[in-house]
N, C-alpha and C. Protein backbone atom coordinates (compact mmCIF):
# COMPACT_ATOMS: atom_id res chain seq x y z
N UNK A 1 82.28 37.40 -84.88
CA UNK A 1 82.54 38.16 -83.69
C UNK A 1 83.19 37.23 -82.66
N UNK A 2 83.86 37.78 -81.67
CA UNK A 2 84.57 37.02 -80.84
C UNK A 2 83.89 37.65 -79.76
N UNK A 3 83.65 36.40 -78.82
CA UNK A 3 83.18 36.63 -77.21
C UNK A 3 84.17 36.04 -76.28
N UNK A 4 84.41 36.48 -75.13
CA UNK A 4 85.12 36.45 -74.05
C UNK A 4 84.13 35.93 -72.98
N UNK A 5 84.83 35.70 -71.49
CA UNK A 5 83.28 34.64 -70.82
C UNK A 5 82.87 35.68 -70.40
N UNK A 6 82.90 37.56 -70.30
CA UNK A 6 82.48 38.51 -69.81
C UNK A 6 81.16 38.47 -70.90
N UNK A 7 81.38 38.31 -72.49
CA UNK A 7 80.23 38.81 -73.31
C UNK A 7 79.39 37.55 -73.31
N UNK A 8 79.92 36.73 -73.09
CA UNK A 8 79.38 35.13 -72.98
C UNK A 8 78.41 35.14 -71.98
N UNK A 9 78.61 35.50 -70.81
CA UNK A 9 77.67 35.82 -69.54
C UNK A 9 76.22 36.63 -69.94
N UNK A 10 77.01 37.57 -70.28
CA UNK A 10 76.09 39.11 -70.93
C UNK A 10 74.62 38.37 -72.14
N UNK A 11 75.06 37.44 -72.83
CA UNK A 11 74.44 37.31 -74.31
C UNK A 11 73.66 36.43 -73.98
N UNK A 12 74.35 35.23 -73.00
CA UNK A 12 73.39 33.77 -72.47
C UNK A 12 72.52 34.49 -71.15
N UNK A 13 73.09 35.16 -70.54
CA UNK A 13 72.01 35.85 -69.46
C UNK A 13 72.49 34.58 -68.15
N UNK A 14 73.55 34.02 -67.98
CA UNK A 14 74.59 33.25 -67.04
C UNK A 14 75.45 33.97 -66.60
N UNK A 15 75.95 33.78 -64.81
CA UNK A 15 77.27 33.91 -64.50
C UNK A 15 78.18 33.82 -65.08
N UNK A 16 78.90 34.93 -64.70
CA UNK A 16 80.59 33.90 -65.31
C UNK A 16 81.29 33.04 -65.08
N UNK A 17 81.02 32.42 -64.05
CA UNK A 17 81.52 31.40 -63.59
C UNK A 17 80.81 29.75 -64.64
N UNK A 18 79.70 30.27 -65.04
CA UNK A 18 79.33 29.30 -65.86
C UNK A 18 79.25 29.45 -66.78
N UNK A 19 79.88 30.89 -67.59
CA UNK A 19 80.69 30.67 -69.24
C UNK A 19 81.78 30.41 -68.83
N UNK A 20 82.46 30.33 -67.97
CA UNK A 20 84.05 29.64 -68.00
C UNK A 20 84.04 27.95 -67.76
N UNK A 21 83.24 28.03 -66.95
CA UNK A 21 82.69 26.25 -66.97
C UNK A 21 82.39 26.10 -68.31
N UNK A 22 81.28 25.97 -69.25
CA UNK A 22 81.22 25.78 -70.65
C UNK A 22 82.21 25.95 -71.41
N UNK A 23 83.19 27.27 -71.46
CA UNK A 23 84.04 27.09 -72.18
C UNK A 23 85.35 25.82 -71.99
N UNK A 24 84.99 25.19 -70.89
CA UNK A 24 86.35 24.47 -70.98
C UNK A 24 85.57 22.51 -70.73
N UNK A 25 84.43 22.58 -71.47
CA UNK A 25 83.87 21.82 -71.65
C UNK A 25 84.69 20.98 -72.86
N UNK A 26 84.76 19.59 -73.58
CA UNK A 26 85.74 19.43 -74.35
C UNK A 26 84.55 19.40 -75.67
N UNK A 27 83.46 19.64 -76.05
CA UNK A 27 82.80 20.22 -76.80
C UNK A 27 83.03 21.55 -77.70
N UNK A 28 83.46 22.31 -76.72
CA UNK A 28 83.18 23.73 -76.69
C UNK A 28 85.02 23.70 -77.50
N UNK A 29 85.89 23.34 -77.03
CA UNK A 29 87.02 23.05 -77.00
C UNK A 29 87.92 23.55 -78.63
N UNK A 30 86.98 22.53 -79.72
CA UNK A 30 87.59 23.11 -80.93
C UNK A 30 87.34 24.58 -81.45
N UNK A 31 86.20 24.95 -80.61
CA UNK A 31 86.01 26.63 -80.82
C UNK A 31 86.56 27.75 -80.32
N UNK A 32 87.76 27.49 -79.40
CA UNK A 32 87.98 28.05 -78.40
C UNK A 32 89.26 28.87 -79.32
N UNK A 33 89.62 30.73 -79.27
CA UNK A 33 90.70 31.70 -79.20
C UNK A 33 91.14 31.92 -78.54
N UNK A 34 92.61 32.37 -78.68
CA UNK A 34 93.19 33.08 -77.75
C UNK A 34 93.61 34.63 -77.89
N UNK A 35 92.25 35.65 -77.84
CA UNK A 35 92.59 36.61 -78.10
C UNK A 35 92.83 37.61 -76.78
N UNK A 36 94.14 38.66 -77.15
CA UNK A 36 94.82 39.81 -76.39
C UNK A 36 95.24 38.77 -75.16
N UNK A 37 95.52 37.94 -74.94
CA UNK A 37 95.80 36.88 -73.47
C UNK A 37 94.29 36.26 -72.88
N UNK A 38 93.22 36.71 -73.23
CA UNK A 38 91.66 36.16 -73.54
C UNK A 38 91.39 34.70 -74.08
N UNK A 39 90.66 33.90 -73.07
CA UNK A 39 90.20 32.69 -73.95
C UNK A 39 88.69 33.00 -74.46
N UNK A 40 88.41 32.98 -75.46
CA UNK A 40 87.82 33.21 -76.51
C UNK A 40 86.67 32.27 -77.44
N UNK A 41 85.35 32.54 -77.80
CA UNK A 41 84.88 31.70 -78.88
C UNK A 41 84.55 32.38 -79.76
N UNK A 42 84.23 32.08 -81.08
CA UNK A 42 83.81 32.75 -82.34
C UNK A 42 81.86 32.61 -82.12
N UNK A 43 81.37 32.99 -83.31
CA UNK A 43 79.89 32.38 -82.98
C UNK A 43 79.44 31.12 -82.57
N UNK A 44 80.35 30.30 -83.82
CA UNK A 44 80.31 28.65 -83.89
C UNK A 44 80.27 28.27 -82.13
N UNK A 45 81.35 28.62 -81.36
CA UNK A 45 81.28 28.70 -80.09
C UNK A 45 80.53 28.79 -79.21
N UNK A 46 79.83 30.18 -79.77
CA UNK A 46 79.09 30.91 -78.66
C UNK A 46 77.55 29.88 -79.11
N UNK A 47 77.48 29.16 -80.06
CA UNK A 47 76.05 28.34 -80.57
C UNK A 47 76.22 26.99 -80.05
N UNK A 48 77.69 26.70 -79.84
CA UNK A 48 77.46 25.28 -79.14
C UNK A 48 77.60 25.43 -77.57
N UNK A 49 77.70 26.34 -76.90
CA UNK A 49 77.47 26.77 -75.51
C UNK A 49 76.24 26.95 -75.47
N UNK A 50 75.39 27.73 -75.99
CA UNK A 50 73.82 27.63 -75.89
C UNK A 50 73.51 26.32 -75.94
N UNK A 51 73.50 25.24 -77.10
CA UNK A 51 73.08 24.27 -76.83
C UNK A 51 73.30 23.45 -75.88
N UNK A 52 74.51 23.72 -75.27
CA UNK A 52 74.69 22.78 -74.20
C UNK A 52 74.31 23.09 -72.92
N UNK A 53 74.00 24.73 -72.63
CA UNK A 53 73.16 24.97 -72.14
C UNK A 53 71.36 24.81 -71.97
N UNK A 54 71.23 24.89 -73.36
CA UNK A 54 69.84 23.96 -73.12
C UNK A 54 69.67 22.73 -73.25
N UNK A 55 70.58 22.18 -73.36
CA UNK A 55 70.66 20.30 -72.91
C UNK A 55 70.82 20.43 -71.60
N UNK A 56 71.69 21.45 -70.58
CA UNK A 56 71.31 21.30 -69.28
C UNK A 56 70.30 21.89 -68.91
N UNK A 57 69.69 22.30 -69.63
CA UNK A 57 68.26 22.76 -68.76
C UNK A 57 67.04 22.17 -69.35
N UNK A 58 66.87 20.90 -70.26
CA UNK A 58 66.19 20.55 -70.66
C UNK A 58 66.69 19.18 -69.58
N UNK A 59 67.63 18.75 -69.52
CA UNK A 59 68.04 17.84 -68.89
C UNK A 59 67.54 17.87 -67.09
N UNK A 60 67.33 19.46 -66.81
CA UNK A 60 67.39 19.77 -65.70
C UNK A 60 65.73 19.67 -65.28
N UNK A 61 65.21 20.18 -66.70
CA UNK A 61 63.55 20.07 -66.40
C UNK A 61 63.19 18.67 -66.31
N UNK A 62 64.14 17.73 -66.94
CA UNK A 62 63.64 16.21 -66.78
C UNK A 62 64.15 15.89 -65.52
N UNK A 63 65.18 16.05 -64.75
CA UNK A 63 64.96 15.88 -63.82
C UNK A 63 63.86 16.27 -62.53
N UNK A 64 63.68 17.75 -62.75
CA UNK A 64 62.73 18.04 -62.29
C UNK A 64 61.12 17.40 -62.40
N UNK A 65 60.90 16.38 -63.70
CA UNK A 65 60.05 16.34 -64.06
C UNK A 65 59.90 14.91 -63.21
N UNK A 66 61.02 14.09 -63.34
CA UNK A 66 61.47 13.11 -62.31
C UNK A 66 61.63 12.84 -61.35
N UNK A 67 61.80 14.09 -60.79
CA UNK A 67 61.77 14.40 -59.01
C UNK A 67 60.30 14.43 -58.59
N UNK A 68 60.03 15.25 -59.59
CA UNK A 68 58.15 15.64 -59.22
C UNK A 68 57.53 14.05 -59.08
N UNK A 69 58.06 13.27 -60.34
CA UNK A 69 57.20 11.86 -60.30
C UNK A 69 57.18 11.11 -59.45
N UNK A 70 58.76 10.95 -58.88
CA UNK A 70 59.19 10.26 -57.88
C UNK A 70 58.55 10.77 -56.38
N UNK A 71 58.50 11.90 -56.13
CA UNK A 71 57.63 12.71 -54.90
C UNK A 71 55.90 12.19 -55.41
N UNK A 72 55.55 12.32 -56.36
CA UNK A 72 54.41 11.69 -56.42
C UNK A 72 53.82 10.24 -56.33
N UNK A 73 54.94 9.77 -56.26
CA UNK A 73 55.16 8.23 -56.05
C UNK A 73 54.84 7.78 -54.86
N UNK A 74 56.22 8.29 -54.17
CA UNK A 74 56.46 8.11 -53.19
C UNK A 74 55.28 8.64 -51.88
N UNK A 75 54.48 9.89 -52.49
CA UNK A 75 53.03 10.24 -51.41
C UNK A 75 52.34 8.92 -51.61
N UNK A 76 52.14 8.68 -53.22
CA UNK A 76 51.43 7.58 -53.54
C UNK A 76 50.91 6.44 -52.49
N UNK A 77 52.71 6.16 -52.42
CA UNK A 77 52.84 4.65 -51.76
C UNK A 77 52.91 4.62 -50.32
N UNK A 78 52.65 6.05 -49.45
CA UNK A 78 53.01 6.49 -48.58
C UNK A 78 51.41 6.22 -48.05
N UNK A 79 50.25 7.11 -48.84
CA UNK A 79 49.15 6.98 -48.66
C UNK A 79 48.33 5.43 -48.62
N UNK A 80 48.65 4.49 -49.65
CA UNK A 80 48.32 3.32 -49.86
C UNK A 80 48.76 2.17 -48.45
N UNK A 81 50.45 2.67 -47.96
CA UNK A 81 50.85 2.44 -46.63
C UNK A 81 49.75 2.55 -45.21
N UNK A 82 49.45 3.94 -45.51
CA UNK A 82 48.85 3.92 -44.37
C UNK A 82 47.52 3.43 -44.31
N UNK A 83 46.74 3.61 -45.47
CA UNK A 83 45.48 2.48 -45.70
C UNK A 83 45.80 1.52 -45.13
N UNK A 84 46.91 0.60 -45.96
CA UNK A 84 46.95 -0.71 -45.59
C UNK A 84 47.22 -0.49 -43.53
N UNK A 85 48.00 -0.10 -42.99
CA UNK A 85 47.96 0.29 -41.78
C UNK A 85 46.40 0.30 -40.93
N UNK A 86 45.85 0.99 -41.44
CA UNK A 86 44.23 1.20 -40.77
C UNK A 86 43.74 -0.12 -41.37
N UNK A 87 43.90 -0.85 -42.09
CA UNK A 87 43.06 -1.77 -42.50
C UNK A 87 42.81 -2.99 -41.71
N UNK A 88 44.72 -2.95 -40.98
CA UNK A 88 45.36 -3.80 -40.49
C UNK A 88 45.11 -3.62 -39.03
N UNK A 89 45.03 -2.48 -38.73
CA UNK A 89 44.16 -2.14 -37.16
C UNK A 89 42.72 -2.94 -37.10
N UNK A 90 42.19 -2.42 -38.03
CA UNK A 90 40.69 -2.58 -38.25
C UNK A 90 40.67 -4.45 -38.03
N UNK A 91 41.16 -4.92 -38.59
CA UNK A 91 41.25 -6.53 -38.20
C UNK A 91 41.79 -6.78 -37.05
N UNK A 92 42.75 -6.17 -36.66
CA UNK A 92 43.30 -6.22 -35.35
C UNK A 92 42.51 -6.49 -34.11
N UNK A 93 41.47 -5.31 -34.63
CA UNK A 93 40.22 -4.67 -33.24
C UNK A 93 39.46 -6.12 -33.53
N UNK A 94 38.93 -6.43 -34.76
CA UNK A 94 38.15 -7.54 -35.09
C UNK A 94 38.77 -8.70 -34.15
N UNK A 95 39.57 -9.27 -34.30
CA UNK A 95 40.58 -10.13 -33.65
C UNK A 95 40.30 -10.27 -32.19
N UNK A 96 40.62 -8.84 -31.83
CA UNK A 96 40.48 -8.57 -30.52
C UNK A 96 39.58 -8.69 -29.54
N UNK A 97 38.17 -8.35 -30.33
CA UNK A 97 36.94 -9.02 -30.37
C UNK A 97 36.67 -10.18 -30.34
N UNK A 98 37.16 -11.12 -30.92
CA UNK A 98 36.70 -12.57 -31.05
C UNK A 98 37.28 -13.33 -29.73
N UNK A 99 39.26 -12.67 -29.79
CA UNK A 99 39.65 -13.14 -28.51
C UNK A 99 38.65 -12.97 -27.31
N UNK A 100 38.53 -12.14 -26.98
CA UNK A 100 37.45 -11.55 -26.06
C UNK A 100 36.42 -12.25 -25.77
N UNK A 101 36.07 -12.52 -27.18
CA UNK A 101 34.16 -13.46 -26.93
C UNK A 101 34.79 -15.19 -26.53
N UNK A 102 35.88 -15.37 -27.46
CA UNK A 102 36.29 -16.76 -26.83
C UNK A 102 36.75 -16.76 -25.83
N UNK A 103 37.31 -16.03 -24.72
CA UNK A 103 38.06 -16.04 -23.71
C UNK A 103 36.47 -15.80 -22.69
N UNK A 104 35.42 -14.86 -22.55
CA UNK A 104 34.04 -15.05 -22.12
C UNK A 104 33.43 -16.54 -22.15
N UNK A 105 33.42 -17.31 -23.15
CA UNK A 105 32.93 -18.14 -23.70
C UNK A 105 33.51 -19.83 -22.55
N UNK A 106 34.92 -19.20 -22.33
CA UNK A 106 35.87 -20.87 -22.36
C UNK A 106 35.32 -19.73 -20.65
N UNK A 107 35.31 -18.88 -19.83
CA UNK A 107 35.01 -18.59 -18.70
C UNK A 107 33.70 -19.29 -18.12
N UNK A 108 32.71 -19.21 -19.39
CA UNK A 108 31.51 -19.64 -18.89
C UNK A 108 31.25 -21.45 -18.99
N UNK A 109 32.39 -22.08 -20.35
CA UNK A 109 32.45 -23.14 -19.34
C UNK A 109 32.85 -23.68 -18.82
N UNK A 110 34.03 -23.16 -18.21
CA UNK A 110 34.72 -23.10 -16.70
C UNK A 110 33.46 -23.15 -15.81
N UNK A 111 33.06 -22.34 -15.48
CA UNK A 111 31.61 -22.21 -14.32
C UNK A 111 30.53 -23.54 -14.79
N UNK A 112 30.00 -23.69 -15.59
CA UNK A 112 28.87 -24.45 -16.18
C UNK A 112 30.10 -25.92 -15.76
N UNK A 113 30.85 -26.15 -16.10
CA UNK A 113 31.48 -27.30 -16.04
C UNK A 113 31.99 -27.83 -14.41
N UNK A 114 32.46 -26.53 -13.21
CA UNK A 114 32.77 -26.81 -12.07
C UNK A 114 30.95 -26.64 -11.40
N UNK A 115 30.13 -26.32 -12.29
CA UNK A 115 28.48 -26.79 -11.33
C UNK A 115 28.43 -27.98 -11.98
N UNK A 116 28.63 -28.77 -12.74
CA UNK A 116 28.46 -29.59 -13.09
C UNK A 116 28.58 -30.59 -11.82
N UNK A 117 30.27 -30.44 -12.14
CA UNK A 117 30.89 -31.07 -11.20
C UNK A 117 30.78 -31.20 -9.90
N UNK A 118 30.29 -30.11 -9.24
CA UNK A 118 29.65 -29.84 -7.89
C UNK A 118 27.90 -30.77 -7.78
N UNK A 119 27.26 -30.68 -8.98
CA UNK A 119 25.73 -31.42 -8.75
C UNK A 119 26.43 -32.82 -9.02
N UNK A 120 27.50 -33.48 -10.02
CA UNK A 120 27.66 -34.88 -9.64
C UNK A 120 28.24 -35.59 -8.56
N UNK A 121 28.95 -34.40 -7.75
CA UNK A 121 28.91 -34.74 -6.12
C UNK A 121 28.02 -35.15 -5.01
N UNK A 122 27.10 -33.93 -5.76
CA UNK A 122 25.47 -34.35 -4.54
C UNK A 122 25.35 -35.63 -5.03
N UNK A 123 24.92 -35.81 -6.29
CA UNK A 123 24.59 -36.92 -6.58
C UNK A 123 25.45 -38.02 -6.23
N UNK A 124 26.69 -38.02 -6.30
CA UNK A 124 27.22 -39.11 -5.99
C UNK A 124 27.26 -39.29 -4.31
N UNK A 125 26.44 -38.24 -3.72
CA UNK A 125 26.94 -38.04 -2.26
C UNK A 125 25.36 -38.30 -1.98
N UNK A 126 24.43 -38.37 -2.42
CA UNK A 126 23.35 -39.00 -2.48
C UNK A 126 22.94 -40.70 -1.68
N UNK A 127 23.71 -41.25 -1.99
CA UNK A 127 23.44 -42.35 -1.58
C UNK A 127 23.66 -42.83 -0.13
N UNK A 128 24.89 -41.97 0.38
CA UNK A 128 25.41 -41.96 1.77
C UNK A 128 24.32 -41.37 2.55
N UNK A 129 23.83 -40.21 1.71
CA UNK A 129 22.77 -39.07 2.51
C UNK A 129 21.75 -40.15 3.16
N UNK A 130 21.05 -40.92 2.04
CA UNK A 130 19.45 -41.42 1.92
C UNK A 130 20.49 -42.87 3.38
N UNK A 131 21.67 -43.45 3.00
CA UNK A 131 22.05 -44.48 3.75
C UNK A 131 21.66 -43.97 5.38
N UNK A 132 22.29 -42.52 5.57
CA UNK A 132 23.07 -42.19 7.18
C UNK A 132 20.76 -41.63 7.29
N UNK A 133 20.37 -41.45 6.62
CA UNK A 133 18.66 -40.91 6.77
C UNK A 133 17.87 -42.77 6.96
N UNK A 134 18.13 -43.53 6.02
CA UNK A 134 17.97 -44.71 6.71
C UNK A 134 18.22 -45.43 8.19
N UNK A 135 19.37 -45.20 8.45
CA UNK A 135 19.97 -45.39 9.66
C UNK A 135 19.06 -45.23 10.68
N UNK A 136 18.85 -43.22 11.07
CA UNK A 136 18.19 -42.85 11.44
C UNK A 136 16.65 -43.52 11.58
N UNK A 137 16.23 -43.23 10.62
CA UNK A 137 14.66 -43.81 10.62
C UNK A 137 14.95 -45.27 11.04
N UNK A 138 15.45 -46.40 10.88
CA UNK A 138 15.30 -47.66 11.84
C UNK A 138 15.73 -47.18 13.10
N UNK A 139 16.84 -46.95 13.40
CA UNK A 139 17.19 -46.18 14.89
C UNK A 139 15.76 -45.41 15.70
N UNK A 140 15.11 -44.55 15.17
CA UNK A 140 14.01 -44.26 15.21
C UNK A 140 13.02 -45.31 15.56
N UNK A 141 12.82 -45.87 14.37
CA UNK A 141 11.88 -47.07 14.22
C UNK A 141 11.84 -47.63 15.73
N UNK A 142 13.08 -48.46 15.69
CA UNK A 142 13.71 -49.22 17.02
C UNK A 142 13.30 -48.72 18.49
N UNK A 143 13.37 -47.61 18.46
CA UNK A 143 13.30 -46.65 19.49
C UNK A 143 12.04 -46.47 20.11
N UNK A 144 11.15 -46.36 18.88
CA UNK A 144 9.58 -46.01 18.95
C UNK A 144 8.65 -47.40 19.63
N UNK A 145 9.42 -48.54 18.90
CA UNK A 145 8.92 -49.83 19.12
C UNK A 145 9.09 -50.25 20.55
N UNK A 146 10.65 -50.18 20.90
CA UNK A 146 11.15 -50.40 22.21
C UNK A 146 10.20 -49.52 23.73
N UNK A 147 10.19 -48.50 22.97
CA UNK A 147 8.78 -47.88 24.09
C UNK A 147 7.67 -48.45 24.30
N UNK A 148 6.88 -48.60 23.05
CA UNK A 148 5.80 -49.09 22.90
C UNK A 148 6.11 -50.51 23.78
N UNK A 149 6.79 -51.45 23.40
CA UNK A 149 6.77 -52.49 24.42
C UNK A 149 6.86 -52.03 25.97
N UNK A 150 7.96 -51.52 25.61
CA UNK A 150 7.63 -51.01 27.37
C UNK A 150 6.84 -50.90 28.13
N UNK A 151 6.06 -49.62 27.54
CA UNK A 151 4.36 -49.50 27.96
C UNK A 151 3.59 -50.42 27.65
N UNK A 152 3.31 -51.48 27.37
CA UNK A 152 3.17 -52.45 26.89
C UNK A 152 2.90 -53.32 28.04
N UNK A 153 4.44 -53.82 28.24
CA UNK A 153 5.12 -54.89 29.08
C UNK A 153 4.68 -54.24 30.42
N UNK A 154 4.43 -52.29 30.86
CA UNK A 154 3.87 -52.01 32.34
C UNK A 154 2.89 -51.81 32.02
N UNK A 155 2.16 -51.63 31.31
CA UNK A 155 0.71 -51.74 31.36
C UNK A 155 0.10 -53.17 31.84
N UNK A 156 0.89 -54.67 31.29
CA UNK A 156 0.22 -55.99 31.41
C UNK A 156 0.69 -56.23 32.98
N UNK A 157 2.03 -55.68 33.13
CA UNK A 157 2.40 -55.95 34.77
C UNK A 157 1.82 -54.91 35.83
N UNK A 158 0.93 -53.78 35.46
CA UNK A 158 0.33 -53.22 36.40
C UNK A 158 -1.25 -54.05 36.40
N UNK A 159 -1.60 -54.23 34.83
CA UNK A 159 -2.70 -55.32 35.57
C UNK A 159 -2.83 -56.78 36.23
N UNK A 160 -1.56 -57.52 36.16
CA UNK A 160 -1.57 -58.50 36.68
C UNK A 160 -1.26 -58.32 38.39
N UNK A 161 -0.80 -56.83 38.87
CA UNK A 161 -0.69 -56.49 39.75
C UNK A 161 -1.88 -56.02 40.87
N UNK A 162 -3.10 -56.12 39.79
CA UNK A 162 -4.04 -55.32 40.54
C UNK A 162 -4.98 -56.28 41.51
N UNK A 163 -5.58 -55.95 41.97
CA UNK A 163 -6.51 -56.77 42.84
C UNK A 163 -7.68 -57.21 41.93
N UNK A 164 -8.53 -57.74 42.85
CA UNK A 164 -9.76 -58.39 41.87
C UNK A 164 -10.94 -57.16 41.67
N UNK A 165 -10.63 -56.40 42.99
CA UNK A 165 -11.27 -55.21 43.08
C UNK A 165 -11.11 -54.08 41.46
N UNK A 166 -10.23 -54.01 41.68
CA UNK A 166 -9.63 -52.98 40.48
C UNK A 166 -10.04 -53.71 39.35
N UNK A 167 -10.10 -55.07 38.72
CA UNK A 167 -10.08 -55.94 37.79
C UNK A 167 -11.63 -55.43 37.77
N UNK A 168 -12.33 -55.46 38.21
CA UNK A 168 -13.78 -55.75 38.15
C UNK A 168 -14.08 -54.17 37.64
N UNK A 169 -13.62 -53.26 38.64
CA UNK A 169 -13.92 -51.64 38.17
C UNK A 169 -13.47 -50.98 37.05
N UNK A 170 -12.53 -51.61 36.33
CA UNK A 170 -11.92 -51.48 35.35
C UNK A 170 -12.83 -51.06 34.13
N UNK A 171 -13.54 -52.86 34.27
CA UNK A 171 -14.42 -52.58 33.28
C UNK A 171 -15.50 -51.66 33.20
């Protein structure tokens, strides 16, 4: 029997546009008539257009089957991405934390280190203190003594001043 790409369409259950594509495939080629001004195949024809039709659609399911893998891949590595992402936060925060406790840490001995430094002042300022408190207390001292003579020195010159009268009543 002879098919035309009208019965060709009809038999494969394809457009015609894609029995005329097949037929001018260079496969298809040694099968090809020219009947009434019609390009044409015999069966032989019309059996190697099927097959090459299901080489493209076997071809087509492997791609599909390939696309699917590759989309499954690609969530795959997409998901494993973002793990690694959160994982990488998660240390981040950790990090962030430690900065934190060391940056508290070098604060406190900042402080502990300027009291330090402030009590080896007293201390070194110590010695002037107890010196200028020495001072004082002889100044003092001096002071206390210098009276005492005083009263002292008018007490012996009010009795050498007194009469014999007073000397005697004294006692």
């Amino acid at each position: 029997m002879i098919y035309d790409a009208f019965k060709i369409a009809k038999q494969l259950n394809v457009s015609k546009v894609t029995a005329y594509a097949k037929m001018k495939l260079p496969e298809i080629k040694p099968f090809l008539i020219f009947h009434n001004g019609k390009t044409c195949v015999d069966d032989k024809g019309l059996e190697a257009i099927k097959q090459s039709l299901k080489y493209n659609q076997n071809s087509e399911a492997q791609a599909e089957v390939a696309a699917t893998s590759v989309t499954l891949l690609k969530e795959d590595m997409i998901e494993i991405l973002k793990n690694n992402i959160d994982f990488i936060k998660e240390q981040l925060n950790v990090k962030d934390g430690q900065i934190y406790n060391i940056n508290k840490l070098l604060e406190n001995t900042q402080v502990l280190f300027k009291q330090e430094q402030e009590k080896n002042k007293i201390v070194l300022s110590l010695p002037e203190t107890i010196k200028e408190h020495d001072i004082q207390l002889v100044n003092t001292l001096n002071e206390s003594l210098e009276r005492q003579r005083a009263i002292t020195a008018a007490v012996e010159d009010s009795r050498r001043k007194r009469g014999i009268f007073q000397k005697l009543f004294d006692r």
